[in-house]
C-alpha atoms as a PDB file:
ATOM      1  CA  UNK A   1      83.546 134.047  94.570  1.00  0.00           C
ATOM      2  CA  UNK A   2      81.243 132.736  91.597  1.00  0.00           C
ATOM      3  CA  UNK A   3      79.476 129.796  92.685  1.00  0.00           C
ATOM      4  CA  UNK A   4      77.748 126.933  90.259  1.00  0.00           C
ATOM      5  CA  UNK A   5      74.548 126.856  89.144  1.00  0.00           C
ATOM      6  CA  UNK A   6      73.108 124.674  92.244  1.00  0.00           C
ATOM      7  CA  UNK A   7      70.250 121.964  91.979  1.00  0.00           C
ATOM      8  CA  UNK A   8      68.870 121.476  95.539  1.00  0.00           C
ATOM      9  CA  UNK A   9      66.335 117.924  96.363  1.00  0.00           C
ATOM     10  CA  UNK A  10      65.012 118.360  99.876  1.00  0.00           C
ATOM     11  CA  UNK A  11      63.153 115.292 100.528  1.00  0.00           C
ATOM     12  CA  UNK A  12      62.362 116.544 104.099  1.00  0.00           C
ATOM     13  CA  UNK A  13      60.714 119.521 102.281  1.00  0.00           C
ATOM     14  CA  UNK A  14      58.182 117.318 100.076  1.00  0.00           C
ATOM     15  CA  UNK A  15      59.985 116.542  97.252  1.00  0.00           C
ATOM     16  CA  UNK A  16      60.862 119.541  96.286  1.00  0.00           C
ATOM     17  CA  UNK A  17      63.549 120.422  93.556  1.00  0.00           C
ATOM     18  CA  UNK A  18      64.953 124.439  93.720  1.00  0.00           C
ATOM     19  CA  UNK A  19      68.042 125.325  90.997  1.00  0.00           C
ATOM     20  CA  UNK A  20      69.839 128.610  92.449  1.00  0.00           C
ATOM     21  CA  UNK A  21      71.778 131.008  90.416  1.00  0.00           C
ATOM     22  CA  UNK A  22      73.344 134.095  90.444  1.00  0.00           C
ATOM     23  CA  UNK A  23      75.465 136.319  87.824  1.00  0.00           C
ATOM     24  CA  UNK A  24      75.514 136.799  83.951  1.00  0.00           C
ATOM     25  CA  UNK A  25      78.094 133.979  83.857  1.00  0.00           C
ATOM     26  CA  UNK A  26      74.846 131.535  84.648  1.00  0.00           C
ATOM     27  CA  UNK A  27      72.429 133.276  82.274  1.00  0.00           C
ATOM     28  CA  UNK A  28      73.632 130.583  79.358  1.00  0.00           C
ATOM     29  CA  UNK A  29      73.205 127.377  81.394  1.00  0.00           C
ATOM     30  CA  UNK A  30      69.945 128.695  83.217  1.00  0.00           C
ATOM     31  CA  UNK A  31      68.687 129.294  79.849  1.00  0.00           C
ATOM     32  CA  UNK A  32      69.605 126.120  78.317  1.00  0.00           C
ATOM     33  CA  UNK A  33      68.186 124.705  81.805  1.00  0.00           C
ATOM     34  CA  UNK A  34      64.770 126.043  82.147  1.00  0.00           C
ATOM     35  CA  UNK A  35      63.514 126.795  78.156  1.00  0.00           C
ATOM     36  CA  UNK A  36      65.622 124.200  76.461  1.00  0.00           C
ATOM     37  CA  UNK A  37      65.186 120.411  75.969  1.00  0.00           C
ATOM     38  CA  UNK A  38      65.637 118.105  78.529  1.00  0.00           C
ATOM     39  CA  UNK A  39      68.790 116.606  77.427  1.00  0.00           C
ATOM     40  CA  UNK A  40      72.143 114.905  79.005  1.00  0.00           C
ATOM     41  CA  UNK A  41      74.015 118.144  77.560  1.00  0.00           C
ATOM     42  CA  UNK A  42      72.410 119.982  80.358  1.00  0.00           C
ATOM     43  CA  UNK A  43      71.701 117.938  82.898  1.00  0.00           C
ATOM     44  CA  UNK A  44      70.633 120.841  85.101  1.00  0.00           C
ATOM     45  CA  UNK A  45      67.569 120.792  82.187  1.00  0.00           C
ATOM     46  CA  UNK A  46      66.252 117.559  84.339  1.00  0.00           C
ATOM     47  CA  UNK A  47      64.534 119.922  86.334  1.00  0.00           C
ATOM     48  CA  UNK A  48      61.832 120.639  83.722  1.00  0.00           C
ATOM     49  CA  UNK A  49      60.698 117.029  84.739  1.00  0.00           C
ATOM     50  CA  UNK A  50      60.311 117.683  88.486  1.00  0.00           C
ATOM     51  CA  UNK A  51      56.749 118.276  89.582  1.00  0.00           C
ATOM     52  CA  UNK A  52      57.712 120.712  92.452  1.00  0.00           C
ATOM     53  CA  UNK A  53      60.604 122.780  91.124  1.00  0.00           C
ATOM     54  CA  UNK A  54      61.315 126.143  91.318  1.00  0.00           C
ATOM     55  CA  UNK A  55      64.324 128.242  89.948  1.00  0.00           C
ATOM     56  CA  UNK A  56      65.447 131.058  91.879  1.00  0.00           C
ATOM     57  CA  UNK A  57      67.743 133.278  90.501  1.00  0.00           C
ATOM     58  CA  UNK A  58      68.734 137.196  89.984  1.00  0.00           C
ATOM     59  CA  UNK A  59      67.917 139.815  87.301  1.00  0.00           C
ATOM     60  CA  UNK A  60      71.663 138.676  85.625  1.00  0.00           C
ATOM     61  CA  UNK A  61      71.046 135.160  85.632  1.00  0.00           C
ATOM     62  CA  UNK A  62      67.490 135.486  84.508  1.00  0.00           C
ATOM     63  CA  UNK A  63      68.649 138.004  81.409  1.00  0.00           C
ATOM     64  CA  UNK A  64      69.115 135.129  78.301  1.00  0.00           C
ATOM     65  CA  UNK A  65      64.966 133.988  79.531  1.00  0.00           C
ATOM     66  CA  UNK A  66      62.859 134.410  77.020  1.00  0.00           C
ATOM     67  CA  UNK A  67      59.810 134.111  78.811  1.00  0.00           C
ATOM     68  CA  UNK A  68      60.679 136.207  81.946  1.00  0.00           C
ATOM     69  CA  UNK A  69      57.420 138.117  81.804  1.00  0.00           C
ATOM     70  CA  UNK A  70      55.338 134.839  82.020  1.00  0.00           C
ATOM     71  CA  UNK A  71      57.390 133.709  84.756  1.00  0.00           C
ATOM     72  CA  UNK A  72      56.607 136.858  86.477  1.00  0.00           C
ATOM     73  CA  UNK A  73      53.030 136.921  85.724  1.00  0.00           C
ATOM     74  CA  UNK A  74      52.819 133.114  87.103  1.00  0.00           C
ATOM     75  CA  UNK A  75      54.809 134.280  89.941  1.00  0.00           C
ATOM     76  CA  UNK A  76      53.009 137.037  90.959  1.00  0.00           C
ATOM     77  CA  UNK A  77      49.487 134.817  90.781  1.00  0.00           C
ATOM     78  CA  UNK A  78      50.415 131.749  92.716  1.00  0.00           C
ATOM     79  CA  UNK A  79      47.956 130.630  94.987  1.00  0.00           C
ATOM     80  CA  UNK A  80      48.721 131.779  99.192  1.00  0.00           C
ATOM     81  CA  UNK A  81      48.983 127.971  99.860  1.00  0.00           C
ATOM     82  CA  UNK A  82      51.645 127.263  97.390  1.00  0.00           C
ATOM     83  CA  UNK A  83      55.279 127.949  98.975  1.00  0.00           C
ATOM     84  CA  UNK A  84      58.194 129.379  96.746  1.00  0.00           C
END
């Protein structure tokens, strides 16, 4: 079963904001989400605007990015301290 794109607020967790995706079917919308404007078309695209957020999804979802090797890079040099 294909599931939604899914925004996730846990205030328990520090205000933290996590959109989770899976499949090519979600490579549009995570697109639009993550490297497009913030605007009510997307409103997935509010995340950009969260100071804790992280987007977890999977090589098929991830495939429209344009800037997946930055992500990576940043990824791969986050500080021990910082959680995903």
């Amino acid at each position: 079963m294909e599931r939604d794109v899914e925004i996730v607020i846990q205030p328990d967790a520090g205000a933290v904001a996590r959109l989770v995706a899976d499949a090519d079917a979600k490579a549009e919308p995570i697109a639009r989400a993550v490297e497009g404007p913030v605007a009510s078309m997307c409103p997935a695209s509010a995340i950009q605007l969260h100071p804790h957020a992280s987007v977890v999804v999977d090589e098929a979802a991830a495939s429209r990015l344009t800037l997946t090797d930055y992500y990576r890079s940043t990824f791969a040099a986050k500080p021990t301290w910082q959680s995903l």
